[in-house]
C-alpha atoms as a PDB file:
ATOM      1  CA  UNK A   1     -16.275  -7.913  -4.748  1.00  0.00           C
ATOM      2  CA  UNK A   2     -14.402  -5.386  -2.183  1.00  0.00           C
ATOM      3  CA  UNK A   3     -15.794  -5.050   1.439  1.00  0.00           C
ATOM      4  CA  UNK A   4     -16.106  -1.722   2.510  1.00  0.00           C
ATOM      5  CA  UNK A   5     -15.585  -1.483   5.834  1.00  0.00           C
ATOM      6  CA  UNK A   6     -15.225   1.521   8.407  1.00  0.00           C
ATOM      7  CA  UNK A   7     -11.902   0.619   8.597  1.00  0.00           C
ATOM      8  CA  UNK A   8     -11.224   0.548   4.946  1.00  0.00           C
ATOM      9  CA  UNK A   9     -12.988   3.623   4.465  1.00  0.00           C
ATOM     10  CA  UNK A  10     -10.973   5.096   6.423  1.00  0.00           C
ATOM     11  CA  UNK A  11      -7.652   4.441   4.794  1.00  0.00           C
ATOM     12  CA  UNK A  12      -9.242   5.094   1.258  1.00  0.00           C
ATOM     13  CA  UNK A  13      -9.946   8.699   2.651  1.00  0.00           C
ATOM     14  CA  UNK A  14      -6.523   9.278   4.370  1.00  0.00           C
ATOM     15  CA  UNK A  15      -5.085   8.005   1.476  1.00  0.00           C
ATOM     16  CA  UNK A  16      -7.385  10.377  -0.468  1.00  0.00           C
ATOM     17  CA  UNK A  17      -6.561  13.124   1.464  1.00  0.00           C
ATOM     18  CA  UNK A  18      -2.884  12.814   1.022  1.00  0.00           C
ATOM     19  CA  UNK A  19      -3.163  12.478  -2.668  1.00  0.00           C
ATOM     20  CA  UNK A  20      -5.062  15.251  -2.914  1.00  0.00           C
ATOM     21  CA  UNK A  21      -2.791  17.733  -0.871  1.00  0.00           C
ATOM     22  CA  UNK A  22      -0.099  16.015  -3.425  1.00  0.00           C
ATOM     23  CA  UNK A  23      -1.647  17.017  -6.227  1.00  0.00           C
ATOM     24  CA  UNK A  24      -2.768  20.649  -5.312  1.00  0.00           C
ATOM     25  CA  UNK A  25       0.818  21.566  -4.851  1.00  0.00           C
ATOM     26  CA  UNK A  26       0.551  21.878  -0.352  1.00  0.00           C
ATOM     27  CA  UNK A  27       2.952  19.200  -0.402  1.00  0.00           C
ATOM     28  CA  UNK A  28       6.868  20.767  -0.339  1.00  0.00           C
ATOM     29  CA  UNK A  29       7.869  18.212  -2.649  1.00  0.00           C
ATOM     30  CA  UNK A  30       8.656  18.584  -7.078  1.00  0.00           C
ATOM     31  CA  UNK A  31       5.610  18.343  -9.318  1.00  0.00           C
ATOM     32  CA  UNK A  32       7.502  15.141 -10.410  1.00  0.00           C
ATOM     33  CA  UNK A  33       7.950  13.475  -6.950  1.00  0.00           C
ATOM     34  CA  UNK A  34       4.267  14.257  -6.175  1.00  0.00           C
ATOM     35  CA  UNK A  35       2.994  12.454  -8.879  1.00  0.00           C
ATOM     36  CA  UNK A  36       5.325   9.647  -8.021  1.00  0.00           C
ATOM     37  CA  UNK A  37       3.907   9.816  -4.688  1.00  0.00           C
ATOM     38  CA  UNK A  38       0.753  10.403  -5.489  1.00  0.00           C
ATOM     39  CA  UNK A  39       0.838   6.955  -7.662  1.00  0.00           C
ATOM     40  CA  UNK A  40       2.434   4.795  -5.041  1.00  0.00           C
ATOM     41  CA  UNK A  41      -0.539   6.365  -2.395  1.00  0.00           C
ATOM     42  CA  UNK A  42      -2.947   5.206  -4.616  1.00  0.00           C
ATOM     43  CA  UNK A  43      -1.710   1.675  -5.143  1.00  0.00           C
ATOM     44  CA  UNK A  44      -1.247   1.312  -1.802  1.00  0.00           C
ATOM     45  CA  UNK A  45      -4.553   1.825  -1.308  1.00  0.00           C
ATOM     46  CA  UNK A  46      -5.437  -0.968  -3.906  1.00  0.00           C
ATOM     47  CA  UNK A  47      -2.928  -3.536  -2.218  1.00  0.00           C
ATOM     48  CA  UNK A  48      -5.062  -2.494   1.014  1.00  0.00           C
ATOM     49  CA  UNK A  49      -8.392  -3.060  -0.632  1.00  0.00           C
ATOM     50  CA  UNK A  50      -7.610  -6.003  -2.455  1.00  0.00           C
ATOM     51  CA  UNK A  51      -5.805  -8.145   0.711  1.00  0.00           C
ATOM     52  CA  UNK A  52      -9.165  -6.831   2.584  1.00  0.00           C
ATOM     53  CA  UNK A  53     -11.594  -8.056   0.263  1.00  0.00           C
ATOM     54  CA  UNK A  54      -9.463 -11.654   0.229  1.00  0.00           C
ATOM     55  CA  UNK A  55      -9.738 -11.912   4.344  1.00  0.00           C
ATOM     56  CA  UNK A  56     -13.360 -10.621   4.454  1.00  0.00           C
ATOM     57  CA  UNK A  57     -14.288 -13.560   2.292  1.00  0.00           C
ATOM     58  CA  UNK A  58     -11.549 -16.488   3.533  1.00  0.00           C
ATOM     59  CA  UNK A  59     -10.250 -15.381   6.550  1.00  0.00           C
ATOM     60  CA  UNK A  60      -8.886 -18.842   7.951  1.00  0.00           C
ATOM     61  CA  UNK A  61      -7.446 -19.284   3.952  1.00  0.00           C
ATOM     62  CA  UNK A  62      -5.643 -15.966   3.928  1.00  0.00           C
ATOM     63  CA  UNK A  63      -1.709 -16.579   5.434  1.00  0.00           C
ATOM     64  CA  UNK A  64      -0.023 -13.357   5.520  1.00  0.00           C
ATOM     65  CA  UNK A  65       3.984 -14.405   3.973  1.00  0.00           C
ATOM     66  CA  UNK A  66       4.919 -10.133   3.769  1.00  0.00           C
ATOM     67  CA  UNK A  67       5.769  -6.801   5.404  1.00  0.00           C
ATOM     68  CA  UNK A  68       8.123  -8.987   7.801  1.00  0.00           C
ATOM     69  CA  UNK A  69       5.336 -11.242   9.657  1.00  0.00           C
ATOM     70  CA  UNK A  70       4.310  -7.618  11.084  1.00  0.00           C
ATOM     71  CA  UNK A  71       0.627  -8.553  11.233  1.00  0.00           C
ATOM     72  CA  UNK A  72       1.099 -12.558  11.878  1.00  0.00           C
ATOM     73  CA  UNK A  73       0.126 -14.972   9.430  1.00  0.00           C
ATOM     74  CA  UNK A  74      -3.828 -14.573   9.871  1.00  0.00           C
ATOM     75  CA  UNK A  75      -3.866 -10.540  10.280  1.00  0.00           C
ATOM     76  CA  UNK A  76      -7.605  -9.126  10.740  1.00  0.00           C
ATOM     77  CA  UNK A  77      -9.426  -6.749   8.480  1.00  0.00           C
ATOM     78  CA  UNK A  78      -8.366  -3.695  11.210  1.00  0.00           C
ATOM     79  CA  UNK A  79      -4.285  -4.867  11.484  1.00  0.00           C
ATOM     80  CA  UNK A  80      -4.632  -4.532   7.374  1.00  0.00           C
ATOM     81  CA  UNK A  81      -6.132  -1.144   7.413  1.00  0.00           C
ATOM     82  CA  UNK A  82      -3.618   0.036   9.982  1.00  0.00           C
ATOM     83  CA  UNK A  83      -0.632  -1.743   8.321  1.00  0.00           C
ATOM     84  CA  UNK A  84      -1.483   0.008   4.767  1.00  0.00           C
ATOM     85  CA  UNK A  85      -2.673   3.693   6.485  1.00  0.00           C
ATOM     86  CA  UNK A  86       0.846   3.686   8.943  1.00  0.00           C
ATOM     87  CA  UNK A  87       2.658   2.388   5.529  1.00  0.00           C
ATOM     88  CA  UNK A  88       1.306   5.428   3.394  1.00  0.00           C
ATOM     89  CA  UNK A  89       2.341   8.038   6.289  1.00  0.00           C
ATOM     90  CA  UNK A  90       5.767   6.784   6.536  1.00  0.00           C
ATOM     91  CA  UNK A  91       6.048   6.381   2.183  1.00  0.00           C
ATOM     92  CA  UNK A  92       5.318   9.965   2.822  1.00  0.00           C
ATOM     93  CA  UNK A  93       7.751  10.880   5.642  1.00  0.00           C
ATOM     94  CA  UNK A  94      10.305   8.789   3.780  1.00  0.00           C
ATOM     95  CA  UNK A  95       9.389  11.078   0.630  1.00  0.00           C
ATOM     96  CA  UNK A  96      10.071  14.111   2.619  1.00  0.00           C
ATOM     97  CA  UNK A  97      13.039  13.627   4.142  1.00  0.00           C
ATOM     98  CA  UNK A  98      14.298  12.383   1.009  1.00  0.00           C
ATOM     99  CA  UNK A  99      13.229  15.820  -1.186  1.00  0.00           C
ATOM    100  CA  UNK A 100      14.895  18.002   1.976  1.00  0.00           C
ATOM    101  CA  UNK A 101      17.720  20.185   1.161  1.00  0.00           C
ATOM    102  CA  UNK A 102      19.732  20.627  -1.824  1.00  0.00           C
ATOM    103  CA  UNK A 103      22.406  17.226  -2.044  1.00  0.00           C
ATOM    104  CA  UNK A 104      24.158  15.540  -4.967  1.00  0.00           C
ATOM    105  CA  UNK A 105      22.119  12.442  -5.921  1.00  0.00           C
ATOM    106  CA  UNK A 106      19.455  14.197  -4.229  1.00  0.00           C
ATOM    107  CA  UNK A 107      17.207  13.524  -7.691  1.00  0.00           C
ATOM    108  CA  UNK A 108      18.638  10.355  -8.275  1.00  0.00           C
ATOM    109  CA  UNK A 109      17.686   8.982  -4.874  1.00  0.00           C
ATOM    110  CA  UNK A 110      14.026  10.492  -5.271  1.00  0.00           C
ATOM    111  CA  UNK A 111      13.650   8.772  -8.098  1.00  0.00           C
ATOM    112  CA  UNK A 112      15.368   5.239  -6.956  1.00  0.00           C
ATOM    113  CA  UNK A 113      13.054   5.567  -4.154  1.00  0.00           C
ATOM    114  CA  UNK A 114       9.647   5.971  -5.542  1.00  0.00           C
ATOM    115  CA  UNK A 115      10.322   3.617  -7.957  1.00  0.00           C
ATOM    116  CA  UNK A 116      11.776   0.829  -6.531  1.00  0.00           C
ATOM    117  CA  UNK A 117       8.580   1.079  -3.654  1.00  0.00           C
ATOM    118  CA  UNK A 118       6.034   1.418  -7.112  1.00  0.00           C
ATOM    119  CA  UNK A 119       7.327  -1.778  -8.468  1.00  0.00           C
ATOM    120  CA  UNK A 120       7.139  -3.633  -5.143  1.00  0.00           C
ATOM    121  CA  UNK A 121       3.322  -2.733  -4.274  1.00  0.00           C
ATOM    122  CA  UNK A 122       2.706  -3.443  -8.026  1.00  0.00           C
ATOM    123  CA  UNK A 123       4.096  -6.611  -7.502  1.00  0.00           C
ATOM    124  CA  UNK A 124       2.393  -7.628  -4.537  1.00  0.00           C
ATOM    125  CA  UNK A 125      -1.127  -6.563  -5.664  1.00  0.00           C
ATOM    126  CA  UNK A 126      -0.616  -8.873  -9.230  1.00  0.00           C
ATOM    127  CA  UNK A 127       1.299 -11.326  -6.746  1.00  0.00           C
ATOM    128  CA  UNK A 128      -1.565 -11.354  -4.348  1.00  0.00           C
ATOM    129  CA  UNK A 129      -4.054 -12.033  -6.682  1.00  0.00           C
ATOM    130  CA  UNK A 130      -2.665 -14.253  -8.693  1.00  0.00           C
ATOM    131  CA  UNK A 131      -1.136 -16.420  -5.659  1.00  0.00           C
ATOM    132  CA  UNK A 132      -5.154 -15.851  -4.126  1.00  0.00           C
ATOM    133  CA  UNK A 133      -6.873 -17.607  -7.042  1.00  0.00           C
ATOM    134  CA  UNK A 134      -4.293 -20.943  -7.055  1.00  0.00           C
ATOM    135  CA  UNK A 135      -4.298 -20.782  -3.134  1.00  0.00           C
ATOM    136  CA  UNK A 136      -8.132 -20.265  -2.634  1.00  0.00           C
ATOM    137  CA  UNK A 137      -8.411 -23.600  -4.612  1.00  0.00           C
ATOM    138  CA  UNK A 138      -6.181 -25.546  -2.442  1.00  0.00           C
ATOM    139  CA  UNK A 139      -7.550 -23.967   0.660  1.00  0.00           C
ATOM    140  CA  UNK A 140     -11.406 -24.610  -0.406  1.00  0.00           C
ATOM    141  CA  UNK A 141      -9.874 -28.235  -1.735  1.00  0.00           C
ATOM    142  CA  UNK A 142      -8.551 -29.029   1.767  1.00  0.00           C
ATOM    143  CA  UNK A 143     -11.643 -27.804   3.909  1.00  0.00           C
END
């Protein structure tokens, strides 16, 4: 069951937000990159829900092995939430810069970028789940 906190309220309505100015056509990006990013936003948001819910429950269980030991190993509910709301902003900016101007490989890059970042947060929600359920029953094994 998912926690809703203030916090994660919060970055489900930035995130919200964002996707929405995405998909009514205020962002100055392609009607294909928007629904890339649009995607990616919304994952995000599920990678931010999900690890949430698993340190709401377990928070001495959950150990934190991504995004470059940013957080620590034992991040809070509020370093999550600010982790996956800064994340989103910067996909964005990324995005943006990326879709500037008129350059060869321009498309290509767009494209390499949004989905190579896709597959990754895919991977880490499955991943995170997956590694939760065998790791919870260690963790619950060894306390």
């Amino acid at each position: 069951m998912i926690r809703l906190t203030k916090g994660t309220a919060l970055c489900a309505l930035l995130a919200a937000c964002l996707n929405l100015s995405l998909l009514s056509g205020c962002a100055p990006l392609s009607s294909e990159t928007r629904v890339e990013e649009g995607v990616w936003q919304a994952v995000n948001v599920v990678d931010a829900l999900q690890t949430v819910s698993i340190v709401g429950e377990h928070p001495d269980c959950f150990a934190e092995i991504g995004e470059f030991g940013i957080n620590g190993q034992h991040p809070d509910n509020a370093q999550i939430e600010a982790y996956h709301v800064a994340y989103g902003f910067i996909h964005y900016g990324v995005t943006w810069l990326l879709s500037l101007g008129d350059w060869r490989g321009q498309r290509w890059a767009l494209r390499f970028w949004e989905g190579l970042t896709l597959v990754d947060t895919s991977v880490a929600v499955a991943g995170s789940n997956q590694a939760w359920v065998n790791g919870h029953t260690h963790c619950v094994g060894a306390n």
